[in-house]
C-alpha atoms as a PDB file:
ATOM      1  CA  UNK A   1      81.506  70.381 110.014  1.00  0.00           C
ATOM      2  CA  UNK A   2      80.782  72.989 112.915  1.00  0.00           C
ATOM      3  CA  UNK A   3      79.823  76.129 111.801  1.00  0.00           C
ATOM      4  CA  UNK A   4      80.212  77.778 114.938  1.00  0.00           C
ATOM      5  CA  UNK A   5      84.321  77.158 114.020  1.00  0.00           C
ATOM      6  CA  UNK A   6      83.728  79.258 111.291  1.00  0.00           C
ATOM      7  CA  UNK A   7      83.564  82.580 113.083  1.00  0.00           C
ATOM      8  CA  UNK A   8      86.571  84.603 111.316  1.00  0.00           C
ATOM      9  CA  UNK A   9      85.082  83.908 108.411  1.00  0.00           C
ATOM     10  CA  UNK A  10      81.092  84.702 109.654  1.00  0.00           C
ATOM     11  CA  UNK A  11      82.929  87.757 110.785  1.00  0.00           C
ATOM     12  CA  UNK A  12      84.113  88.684 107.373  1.00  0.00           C
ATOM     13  CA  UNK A  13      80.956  87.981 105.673  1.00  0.00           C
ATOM     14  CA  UNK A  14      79.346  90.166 108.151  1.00  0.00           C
ATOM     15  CA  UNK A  15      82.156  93.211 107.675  1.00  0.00           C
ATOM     16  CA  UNK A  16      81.703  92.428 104.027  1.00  0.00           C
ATOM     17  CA  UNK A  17      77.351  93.379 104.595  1.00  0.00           C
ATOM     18  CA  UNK A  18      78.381  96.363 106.103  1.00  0.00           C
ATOM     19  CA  UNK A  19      79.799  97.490 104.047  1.00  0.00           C
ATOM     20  CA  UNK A  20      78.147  96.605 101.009  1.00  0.00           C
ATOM     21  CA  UNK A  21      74.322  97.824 102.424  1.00  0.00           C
ATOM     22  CA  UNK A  22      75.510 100.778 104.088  1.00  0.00           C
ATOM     23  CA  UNK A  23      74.482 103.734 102.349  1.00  0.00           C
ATOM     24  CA  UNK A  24      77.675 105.708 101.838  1.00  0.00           C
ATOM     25  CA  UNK A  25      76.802 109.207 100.232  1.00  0.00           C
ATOM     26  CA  UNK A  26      80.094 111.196  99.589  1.00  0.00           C
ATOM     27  CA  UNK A  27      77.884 113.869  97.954  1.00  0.00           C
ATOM     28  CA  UNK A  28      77.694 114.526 102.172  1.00  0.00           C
ATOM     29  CA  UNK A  29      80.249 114.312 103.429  1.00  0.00           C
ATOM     30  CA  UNK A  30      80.654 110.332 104.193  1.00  0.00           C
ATOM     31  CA  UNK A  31      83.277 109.458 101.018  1.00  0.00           C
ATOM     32  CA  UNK A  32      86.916 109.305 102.992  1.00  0.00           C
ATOM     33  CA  UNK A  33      88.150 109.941  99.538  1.00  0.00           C
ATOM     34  CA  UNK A  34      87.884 110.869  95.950  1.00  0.00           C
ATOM     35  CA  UNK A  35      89.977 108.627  94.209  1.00  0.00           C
ATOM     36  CA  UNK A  36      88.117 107.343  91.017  1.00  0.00           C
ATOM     37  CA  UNK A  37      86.988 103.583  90.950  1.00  0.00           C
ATOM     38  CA  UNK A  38      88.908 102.864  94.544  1.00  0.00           C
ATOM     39  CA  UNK A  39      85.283 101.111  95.546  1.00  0.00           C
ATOM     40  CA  UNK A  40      86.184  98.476  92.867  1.00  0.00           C
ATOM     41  CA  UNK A  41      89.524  98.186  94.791  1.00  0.00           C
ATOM     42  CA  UNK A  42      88.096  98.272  97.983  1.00  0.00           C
ATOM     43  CA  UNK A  43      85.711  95.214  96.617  1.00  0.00           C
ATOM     44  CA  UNK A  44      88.817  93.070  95.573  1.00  0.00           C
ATOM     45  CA  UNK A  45      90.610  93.491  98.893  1.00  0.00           C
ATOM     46  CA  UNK A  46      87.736  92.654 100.717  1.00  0.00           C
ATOM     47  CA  UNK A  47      87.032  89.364  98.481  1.00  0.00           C
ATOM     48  CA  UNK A  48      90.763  88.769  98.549  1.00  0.00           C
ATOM     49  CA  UNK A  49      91.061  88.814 102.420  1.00  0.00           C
ATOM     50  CA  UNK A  50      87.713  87.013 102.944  1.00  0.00           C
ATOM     51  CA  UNK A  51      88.935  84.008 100.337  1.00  0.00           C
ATOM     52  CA  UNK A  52      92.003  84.019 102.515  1.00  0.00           C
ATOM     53  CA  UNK A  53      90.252  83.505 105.848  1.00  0.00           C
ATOM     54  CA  UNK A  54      87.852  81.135 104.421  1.00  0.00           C
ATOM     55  CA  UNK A  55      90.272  79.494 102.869  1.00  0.00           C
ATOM     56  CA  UNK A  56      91.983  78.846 106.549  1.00  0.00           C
ATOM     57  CA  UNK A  57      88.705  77.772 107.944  1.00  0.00           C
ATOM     58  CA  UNK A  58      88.529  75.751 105.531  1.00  0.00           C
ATOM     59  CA  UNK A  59      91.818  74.158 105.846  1.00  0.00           C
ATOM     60  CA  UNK A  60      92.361  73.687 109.865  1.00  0.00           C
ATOM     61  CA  UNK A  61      88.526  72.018 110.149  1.00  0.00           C
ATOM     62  CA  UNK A  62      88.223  69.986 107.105  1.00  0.00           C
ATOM     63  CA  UNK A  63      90.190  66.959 105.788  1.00  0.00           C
ATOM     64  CA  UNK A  64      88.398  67.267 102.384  1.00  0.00           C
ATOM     65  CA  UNK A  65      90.750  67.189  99.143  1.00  0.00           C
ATOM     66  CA  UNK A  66      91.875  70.617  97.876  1.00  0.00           C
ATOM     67  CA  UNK A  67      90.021  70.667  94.848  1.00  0.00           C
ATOM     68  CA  UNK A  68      86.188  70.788  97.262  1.00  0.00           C
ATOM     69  CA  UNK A  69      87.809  73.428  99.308  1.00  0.00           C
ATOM     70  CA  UNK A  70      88.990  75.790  96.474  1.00  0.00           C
ATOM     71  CA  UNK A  71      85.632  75.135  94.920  1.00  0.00           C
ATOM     72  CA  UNK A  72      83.979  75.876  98.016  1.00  0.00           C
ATOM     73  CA  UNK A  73      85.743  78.550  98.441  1.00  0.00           C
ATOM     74  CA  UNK A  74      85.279  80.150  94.939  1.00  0.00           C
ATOM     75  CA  UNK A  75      81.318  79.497  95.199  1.00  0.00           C
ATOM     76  CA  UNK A  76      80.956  80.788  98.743  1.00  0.00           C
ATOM     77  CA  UNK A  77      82.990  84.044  97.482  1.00  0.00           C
ATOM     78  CA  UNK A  78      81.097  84.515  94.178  1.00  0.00           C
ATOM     79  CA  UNK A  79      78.169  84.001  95.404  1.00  0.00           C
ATOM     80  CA  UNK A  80      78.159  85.983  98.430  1.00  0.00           C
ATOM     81  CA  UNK A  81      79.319  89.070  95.926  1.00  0.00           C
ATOM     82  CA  UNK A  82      76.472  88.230  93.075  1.00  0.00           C
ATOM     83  CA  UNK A  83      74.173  88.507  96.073  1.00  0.00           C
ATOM     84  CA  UNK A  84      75.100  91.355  97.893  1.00  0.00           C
ATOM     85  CA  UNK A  85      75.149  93.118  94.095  1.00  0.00           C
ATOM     86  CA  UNK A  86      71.706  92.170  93.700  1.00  0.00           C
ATOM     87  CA  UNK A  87      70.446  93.134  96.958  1.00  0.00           C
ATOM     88  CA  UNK A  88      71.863  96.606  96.806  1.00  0.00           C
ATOM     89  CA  UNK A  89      70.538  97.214  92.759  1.00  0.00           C
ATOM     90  CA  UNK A  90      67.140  96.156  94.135  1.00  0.00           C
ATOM     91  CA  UNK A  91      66.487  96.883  97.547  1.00  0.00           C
ATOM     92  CA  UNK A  92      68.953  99.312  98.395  1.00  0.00           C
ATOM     93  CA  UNK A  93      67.647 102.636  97.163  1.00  0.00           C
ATOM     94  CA  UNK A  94      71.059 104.611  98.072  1.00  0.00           C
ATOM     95  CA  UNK A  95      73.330 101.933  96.396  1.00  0.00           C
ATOM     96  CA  UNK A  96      73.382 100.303  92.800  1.00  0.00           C
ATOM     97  CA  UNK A  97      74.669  96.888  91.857  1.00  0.00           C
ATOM     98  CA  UNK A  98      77.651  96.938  89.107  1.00  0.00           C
ATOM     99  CA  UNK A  99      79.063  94.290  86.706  1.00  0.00           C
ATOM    100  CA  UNK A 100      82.490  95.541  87.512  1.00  0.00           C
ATOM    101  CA  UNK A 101      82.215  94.995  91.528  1.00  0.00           C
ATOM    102  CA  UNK A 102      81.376  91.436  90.709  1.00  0.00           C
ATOM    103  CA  UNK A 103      84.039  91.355  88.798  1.00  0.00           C
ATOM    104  CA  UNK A 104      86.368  92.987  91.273  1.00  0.00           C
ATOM    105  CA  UNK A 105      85.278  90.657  94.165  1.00  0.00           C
ATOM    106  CA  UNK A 106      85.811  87.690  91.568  1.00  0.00           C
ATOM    107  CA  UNK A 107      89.103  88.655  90.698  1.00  0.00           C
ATOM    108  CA  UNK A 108      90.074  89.430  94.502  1.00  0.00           C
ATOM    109  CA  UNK A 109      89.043  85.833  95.781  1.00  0.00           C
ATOM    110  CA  UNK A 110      90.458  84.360  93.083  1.00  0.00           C
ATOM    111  CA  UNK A 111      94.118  86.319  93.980  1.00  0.00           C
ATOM    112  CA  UNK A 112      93.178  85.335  97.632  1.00  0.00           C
ATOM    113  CA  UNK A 113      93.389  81.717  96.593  1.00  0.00           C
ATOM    114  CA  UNK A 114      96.322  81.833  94.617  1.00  0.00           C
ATOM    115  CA  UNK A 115      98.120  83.726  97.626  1.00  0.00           C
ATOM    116  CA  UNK A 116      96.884  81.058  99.722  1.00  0.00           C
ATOM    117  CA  UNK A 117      97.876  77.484  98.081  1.00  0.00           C
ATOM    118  CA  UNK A 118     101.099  79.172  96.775  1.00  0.00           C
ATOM    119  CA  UNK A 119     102.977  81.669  99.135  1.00  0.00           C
ATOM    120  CA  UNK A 120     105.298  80.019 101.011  1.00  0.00           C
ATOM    121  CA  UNK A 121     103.385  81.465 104.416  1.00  0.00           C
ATOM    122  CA  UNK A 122      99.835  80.061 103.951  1.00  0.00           C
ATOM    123  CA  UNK A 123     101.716  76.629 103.492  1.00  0.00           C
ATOM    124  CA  UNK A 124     101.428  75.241 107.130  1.00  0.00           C
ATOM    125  CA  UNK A 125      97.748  75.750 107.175  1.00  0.00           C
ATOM    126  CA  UNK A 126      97.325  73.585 104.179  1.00  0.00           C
ATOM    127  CA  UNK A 127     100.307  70.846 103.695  1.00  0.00           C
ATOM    128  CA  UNK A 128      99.537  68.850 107.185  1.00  0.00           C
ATOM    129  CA  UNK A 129      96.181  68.055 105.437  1.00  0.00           C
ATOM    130  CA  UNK A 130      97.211  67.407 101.681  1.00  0.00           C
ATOM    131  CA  UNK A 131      98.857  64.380 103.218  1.00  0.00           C
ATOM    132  CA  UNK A 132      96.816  62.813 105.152  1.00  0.00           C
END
């Protein structure tokens, strides 16, 4: 397993650092809008659309069976979002860590890989592997 073939998803992890240790300040200015609790939406798109890429990664450079690569999948996710929580509650002086943004990324990859093993759409990245 190359991890240099894992770019689109390095890429996403990266987007998804940004974003989560940038210190966005809408007191100044910076907040593109004021819609109540839209960060915890913005967190389960993010999770959602990184679970999806991974979950193609996964999928065109592994032959493993599809209950590692969901797990995989699940743990890199989860644990990616407990982390970046805990690094902004503790390092981050600008940003705080939340419960419910774990939650939210949680509940986005777990969407992501529902969307991916069953829409009809996802299914030529995954059937030529479940039977080989």
């Amino acid at each position: 397993m190359k991890l240099f073939g894992y770019y689109k998803t390095f890429a996403g992890a990266a987007v998804i650092l940004f974003l989560s240790i940038y210190p966005f300040k809408p007191e100044t200015g910076q907040g593109f809008l004021d819609i109540p609790q839209l960060d915890k939406a913005i967190h389960f798109l993010l999770y959602c659309l990184f679970s999806l890429v991974l979950c193609i990664d996964l999928s065109d450079k592994t032959k493993k069976p599809r209950k590692f690569k969901i797990f995989t999948v699940f743990s890199v996710s989860f644990l990616l979002g407990v982390l970046l929580e805990l690094i902004q509650h503790y390092f981050i002086p600008e940003r705080s860590g939340s419960i419910y943004d774990v939650l939210a990324n949680t509940t986005g990859c777990i969407l992501g890989l529902f969307l991916f093993y069953k829409v009809p759409i996802f299914l030529k990245f995954h059937q030529r592997f479940e039977s080989l």
